[in-house]
PDB file of N, CA and C in Angstrom:
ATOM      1  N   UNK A   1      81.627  78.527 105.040  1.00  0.00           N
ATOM      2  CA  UNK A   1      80.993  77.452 104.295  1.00  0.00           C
ATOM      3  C   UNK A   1      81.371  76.137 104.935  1.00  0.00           C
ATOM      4  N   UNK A   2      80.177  74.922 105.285  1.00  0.00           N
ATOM      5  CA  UNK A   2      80.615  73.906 105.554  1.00  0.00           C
ATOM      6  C   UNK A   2      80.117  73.198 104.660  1.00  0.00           C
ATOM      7  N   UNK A   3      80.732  72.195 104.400  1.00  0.00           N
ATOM      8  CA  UNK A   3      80.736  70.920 103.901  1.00  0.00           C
ATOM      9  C   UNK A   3      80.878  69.127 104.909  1.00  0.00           C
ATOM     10  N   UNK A   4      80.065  68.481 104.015  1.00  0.00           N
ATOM     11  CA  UNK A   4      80.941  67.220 104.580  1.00  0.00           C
ATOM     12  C   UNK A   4      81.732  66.197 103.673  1.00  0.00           C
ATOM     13  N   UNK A   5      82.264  65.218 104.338  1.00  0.00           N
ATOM     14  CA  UNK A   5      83.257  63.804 103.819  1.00  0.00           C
ATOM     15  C   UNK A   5      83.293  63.172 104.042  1.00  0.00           C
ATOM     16  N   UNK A   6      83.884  61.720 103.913  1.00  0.00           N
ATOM     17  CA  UNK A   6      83.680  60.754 104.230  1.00  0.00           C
ATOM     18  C   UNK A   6      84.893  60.408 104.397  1.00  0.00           C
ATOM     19  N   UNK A   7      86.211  59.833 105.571  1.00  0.00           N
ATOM     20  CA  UNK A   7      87.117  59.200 105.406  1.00  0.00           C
ATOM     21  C   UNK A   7      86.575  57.621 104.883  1.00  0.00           C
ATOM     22  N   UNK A   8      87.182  57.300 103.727  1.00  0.00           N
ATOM     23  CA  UNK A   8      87.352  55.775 103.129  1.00  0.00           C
ATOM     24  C   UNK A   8      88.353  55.198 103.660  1.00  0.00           C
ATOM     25  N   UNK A   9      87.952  53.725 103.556  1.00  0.00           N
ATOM     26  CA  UNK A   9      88.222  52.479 103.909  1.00  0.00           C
ATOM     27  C   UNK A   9      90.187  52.849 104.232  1.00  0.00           C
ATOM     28  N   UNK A  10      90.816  53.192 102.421  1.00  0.00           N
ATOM     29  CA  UNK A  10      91.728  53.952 102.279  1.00  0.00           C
ATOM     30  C   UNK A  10      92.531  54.868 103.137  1.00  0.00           C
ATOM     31  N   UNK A  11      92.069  55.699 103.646  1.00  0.00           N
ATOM     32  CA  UNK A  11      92.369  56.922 104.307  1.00  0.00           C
ATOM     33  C   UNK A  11      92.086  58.323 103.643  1.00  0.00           C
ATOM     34  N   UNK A  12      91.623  57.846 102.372  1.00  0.00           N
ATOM     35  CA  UNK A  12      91.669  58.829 101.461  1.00  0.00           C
ATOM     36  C   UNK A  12      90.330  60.116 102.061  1.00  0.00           C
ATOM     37  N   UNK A  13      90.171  61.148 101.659  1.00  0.00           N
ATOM     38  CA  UNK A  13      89.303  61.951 102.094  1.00  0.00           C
ATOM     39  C   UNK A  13      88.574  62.650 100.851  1.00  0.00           C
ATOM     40  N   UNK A  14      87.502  62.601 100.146  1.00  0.00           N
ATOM     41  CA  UNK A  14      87.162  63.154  98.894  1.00  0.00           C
ATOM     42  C   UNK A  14      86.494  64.603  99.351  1.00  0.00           C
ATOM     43  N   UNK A  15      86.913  65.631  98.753  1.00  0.00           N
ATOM     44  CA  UNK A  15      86.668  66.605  98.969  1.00  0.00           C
ATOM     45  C   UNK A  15      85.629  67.448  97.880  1.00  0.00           C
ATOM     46  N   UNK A  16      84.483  67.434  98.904  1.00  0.00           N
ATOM     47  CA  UNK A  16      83.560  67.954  97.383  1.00  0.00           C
ATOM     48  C   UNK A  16      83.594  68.790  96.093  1.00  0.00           C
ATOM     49  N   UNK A  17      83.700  69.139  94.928  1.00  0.00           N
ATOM     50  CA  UNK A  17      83.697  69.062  94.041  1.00  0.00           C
ATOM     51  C   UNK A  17      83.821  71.200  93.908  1.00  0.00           C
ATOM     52  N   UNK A  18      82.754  71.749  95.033  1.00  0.00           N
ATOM     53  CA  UNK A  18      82.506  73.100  94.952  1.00  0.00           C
ATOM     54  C   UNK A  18      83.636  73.287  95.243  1.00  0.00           C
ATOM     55  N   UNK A  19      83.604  72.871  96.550  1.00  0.00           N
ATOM     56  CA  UNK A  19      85.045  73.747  97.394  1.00  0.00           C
ATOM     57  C   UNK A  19      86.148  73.437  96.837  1.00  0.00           C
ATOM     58  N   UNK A  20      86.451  72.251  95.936  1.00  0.00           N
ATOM     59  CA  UNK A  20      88.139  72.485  95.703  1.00  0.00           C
ATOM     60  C   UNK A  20      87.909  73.729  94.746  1.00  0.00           C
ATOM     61  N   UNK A  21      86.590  73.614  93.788  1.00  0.00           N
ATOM     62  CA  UNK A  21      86.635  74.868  92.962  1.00  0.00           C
ATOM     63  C   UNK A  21      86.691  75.756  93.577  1.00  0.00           C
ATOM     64  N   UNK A  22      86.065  76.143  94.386  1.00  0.00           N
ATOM     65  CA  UNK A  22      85.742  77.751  94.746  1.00  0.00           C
ATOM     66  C   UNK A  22      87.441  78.079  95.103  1.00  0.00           C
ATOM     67  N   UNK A  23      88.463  77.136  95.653  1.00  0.00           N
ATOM     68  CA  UNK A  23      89.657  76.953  96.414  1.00  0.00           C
ATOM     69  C   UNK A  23      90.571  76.838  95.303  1.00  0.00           C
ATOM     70  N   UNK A  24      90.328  76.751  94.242  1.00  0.00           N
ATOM     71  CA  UNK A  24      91.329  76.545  92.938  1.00  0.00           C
ATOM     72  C   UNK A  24      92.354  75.042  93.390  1.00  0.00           C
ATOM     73  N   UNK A  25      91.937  74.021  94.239  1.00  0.00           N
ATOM     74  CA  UNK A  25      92.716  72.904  94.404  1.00  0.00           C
ATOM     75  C   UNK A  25      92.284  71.911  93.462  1.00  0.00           C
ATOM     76  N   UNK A  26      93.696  71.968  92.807  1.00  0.00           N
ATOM     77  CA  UNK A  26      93.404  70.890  91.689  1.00  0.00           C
ATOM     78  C   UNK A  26      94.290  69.795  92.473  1.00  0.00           C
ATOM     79  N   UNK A  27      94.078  68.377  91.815  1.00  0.00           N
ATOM     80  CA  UNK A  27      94.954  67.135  91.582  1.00  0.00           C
ATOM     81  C   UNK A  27      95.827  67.442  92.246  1.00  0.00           C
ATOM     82  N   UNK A  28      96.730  66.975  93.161  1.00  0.00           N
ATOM     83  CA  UNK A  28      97.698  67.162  93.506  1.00  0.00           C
ATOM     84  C   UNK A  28      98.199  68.170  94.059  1.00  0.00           C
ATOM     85  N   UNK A  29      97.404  69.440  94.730  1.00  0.00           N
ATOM     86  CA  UNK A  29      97.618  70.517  95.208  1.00  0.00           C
ATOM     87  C   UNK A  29      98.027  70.014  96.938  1.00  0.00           C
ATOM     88  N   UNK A  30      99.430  70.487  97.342  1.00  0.00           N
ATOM     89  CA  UNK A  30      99.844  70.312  98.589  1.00  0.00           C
ATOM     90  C   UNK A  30      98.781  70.582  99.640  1.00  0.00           C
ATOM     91  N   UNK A  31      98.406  69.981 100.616  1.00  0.00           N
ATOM     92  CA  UNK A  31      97.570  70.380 101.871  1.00  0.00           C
ATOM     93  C   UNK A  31      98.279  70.016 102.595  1.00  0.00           C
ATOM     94  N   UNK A  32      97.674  70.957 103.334  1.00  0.00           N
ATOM     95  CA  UNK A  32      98.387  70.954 105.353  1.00  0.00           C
ATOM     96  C   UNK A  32      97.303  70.662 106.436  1.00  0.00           C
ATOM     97  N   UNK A  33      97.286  69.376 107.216  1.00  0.00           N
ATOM     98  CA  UNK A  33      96.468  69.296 108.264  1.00  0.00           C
ATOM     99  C   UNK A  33      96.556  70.047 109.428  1.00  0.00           C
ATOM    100  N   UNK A  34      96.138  71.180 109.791  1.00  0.00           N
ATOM    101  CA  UNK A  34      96.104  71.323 111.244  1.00  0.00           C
ATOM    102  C   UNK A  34      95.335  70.801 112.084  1.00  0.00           C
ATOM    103  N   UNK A  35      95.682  69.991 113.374  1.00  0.00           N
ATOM    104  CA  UNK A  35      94.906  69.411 114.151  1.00  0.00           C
ATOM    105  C   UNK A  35      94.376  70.627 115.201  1.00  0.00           C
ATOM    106  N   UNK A  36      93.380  70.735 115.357  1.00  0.00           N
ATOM    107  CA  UNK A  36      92.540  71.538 115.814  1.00  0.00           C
ATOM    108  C   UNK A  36      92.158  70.999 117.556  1.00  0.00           C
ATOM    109  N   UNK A  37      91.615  71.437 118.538  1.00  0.00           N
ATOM    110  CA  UNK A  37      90.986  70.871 119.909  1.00  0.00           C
ATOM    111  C   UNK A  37      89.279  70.032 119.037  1.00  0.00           C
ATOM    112  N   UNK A  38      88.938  70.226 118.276  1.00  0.00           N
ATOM    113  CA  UNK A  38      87.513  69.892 118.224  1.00  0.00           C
ATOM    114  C   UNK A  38      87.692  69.524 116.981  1.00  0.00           C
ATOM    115  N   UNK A  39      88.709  68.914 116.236  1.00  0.00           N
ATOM    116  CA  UNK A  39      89.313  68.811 114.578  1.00  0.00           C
ATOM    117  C   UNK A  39      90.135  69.204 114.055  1.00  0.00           C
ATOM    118  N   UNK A  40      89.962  69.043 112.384  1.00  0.00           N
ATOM    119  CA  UNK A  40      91.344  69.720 111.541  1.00  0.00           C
ATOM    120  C   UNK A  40      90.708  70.665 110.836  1.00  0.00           C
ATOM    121  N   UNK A  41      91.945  71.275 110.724  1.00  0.00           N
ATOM    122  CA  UNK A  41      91.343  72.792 109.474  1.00  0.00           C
ATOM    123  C   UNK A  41      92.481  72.116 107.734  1.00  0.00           C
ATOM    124  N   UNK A  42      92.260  72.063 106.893  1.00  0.00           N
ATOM    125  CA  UNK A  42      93.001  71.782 106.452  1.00  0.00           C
ATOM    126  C   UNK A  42      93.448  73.028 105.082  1.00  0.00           C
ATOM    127  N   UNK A  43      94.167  73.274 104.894  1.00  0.00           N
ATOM    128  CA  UNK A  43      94.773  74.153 104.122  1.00  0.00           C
ATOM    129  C   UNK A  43      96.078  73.834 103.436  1.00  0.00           C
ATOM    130  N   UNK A  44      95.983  75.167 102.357  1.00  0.00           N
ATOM    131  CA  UNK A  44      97.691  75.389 101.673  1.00  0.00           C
ATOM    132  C   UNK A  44      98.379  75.632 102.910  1.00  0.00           C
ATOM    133  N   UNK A  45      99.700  74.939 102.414  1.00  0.00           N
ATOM    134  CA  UNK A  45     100.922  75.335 103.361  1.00  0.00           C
ATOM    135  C   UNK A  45     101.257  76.709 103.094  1.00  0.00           C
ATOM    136  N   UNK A  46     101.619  77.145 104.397  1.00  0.00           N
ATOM    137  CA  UNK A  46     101.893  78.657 104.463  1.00  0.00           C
ATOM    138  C   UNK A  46     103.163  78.754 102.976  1.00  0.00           C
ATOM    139  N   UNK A  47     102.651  80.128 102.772  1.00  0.00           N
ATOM    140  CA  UNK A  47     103.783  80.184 101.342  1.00  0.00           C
ATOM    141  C   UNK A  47     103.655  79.799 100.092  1.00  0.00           C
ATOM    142  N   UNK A  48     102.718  79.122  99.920  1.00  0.00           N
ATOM    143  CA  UNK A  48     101.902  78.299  99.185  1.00  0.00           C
ATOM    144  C   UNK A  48     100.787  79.354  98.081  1.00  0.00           C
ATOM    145  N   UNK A  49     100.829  79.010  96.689  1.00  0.00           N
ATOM    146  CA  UNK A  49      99.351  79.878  95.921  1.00  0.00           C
ATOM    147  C   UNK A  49      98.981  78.835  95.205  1.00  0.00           C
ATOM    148  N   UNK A  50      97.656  79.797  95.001  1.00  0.00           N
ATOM    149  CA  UNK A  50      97.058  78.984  93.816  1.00  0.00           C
ATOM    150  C   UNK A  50      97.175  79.955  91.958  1.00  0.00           C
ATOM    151  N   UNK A  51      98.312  81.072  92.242  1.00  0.00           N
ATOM    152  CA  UNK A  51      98.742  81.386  91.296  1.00  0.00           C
ATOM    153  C   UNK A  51     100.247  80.752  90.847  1.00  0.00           C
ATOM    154  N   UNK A  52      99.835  80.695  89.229  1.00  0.00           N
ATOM    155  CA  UNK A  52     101.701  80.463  89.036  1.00  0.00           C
ATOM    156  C   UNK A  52     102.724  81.752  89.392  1.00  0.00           C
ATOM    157  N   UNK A  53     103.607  81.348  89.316  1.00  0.00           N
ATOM    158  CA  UNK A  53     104.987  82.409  89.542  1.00  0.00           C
ATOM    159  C   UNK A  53     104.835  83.286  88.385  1.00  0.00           C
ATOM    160  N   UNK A  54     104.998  84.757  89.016  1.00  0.00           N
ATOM    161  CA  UNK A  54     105.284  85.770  87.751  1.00  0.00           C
ATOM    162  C   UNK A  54     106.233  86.570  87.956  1.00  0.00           C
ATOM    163  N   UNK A  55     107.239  86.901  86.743  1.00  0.00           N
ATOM    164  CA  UNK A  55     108.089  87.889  86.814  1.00  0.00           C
ATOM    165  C   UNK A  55     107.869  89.348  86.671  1.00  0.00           C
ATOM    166  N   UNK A  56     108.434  89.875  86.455  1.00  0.00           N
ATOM    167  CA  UNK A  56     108.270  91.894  86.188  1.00  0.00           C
ATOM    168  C   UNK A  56     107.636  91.737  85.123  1.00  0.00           C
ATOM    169  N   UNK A  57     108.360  91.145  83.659  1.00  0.00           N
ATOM    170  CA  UNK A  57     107.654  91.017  82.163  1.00  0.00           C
ATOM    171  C   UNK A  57     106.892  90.531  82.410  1.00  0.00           C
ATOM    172  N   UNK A  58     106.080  90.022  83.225  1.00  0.00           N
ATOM    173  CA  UNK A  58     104.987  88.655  82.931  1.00  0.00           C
ATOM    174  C   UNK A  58     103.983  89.864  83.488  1.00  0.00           C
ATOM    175  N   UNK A  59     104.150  90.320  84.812  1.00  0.00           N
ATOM    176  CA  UNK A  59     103.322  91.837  85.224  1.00  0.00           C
ATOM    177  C   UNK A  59     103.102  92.890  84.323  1.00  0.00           C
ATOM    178  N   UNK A  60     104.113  93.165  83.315  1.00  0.00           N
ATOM    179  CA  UNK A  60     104.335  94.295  82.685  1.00  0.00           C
ATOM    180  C   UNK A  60     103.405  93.927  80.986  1.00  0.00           C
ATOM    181  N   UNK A  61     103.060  92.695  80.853  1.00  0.00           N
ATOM    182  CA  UNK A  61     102.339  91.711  79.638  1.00  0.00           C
ATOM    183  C   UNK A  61     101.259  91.785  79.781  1.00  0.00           C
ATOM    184  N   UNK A  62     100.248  91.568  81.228  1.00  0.00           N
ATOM    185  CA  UNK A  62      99.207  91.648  81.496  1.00  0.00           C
ATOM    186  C   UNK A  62      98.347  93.242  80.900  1.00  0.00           C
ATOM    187  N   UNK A  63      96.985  93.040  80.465  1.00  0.00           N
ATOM    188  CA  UNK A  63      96.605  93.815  79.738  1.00  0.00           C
ATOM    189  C   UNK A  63      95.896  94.807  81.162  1.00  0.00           C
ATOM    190  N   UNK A  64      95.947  96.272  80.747  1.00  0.00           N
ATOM    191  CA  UNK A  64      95.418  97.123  81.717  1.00  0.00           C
ATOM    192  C   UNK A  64      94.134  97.144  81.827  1.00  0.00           C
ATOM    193  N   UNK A  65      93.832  97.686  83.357  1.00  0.00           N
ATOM    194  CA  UNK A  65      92.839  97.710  83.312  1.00  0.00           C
ATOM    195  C   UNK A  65      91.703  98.671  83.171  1.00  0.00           C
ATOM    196  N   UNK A  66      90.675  98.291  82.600  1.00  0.00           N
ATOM    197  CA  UNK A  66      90.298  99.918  82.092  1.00  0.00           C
ATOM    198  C   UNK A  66      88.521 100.451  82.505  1.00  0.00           C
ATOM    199  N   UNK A  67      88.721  99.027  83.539  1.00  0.00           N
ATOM    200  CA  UNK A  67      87.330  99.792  84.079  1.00  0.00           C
ATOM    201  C   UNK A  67      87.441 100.940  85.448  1.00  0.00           C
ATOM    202  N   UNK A  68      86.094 100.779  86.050  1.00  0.00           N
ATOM    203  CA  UNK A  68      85.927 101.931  86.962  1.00  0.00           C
ATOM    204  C   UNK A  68      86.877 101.237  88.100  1.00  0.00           C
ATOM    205  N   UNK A  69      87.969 102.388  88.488  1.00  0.00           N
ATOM    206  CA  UNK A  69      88.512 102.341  90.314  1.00  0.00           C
ATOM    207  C   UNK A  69      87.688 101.981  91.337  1.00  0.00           C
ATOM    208  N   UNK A  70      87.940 101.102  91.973  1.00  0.00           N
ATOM    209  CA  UNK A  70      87.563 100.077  93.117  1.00  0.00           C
ATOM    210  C   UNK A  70      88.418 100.566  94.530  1.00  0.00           C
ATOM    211  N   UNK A  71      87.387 100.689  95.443  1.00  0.00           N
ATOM    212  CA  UNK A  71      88.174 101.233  96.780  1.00  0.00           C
ATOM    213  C   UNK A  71      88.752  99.995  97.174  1.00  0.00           C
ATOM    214  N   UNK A  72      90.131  99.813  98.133  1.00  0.00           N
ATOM    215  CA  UNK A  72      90.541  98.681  98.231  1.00  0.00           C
ATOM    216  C   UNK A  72      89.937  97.932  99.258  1.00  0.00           C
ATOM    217  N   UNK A  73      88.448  98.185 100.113  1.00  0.00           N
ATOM    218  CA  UNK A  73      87.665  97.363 100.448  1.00  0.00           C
ATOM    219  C   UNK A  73      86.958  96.408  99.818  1.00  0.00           C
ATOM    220  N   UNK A  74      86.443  97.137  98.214  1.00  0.00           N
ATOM    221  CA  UNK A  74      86.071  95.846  97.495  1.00  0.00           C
ATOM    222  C   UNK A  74      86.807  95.286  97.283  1.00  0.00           C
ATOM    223  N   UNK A  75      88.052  95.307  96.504  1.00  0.00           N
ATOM    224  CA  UNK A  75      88.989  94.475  96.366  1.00  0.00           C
ATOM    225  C   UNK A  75      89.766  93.763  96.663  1.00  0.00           C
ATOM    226  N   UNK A  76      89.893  93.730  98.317  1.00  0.00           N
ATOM    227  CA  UNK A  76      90.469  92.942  99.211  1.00  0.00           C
ATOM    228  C   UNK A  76      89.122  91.685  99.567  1.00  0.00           C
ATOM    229  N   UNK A  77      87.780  91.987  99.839  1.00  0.00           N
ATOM    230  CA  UNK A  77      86.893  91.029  99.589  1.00  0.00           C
ATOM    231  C   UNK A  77      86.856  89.981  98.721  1.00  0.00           C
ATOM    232  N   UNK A  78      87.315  89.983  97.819  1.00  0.00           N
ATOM    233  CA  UNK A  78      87.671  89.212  96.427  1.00  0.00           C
ATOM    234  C   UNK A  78      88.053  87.782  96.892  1.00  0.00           C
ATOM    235  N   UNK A  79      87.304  86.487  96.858  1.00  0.00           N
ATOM    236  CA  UNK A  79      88.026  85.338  97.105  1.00  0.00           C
ATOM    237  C   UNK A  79      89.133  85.279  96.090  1.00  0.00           C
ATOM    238  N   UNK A  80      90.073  83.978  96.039  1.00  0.00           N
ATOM    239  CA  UNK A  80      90.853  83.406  95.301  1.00  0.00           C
ATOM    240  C   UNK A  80      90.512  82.941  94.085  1.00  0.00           C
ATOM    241  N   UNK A  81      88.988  82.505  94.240  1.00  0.00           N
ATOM    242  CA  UNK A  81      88.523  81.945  92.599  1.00  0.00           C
ATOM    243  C   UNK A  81      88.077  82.845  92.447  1.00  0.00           C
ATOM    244  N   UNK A  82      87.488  84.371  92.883  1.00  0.00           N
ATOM    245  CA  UNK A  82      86.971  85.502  92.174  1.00  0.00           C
ATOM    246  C   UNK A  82      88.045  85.956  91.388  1.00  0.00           C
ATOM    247  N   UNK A  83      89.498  86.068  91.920  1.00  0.00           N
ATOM    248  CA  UNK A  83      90.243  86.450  91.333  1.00  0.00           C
ATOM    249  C   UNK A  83      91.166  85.740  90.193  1.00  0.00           C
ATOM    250  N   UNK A  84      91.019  84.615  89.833  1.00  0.00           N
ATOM    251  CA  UNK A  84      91.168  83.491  89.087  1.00  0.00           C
ATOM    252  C   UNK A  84      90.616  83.866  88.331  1.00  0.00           C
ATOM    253  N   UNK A  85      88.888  83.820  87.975  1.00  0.00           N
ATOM    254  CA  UNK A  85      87.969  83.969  86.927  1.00  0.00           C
ATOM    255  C   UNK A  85      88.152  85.314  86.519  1.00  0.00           C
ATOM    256  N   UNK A  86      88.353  86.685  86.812  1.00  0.00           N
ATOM    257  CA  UNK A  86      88.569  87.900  86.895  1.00  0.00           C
ATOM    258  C   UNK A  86      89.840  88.101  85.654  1.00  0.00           C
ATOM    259  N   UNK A  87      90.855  86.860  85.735  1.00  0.00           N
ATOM    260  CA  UNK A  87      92.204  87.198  85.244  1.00  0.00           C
ATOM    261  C   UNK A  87      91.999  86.432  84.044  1.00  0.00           C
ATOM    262  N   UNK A  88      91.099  85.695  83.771  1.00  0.00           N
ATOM    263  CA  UNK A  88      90.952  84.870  82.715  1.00  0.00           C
ATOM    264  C   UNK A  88      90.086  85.504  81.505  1.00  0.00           C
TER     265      UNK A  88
END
């Protein structure tokens, strides 16, 4: 997916509205510039989610799941906001 932006006056960079959604980047979500030969890629810092932290109980709380088994090809396909909306 491409998009475009506009660097402002600022330096600031507004990032369209889909992609932080589709990207789960809210307000204040850390980015990392990589400078690229032909540009930047910009991303989470390695190590970095767009899930909160969970413990064993917090895994063990979550309700099962009780539909049909998924080969782990579909399920590795799954963006980050598929799997966001999925858990909600």
């Amino acid at each position: 997916m491409n998009a475009r932006a506009k660097v402002l006056p600022s330096g600031d960079v507004a990032i369209p509205k889909d992609v932080r959604d589709r990207l789960a980047w809210e307000p204040g979500t850390p980015l990392e510039l990589v400078e690229m030969v032909d540009g930047i890629s910009l991303r989470r810092p390695t190590g970095t989610s767009p899930f909160p932290p969970m413990t064993l109980a917090d895994l063990d709380a979550l309700p099962r799941y009780k539909g049909e088994r998924q080969p782990i090809e579909a399920i590795s396909r799954l963006s980050d906001q598929d799997i966001l909306r999925l858990l909600k």
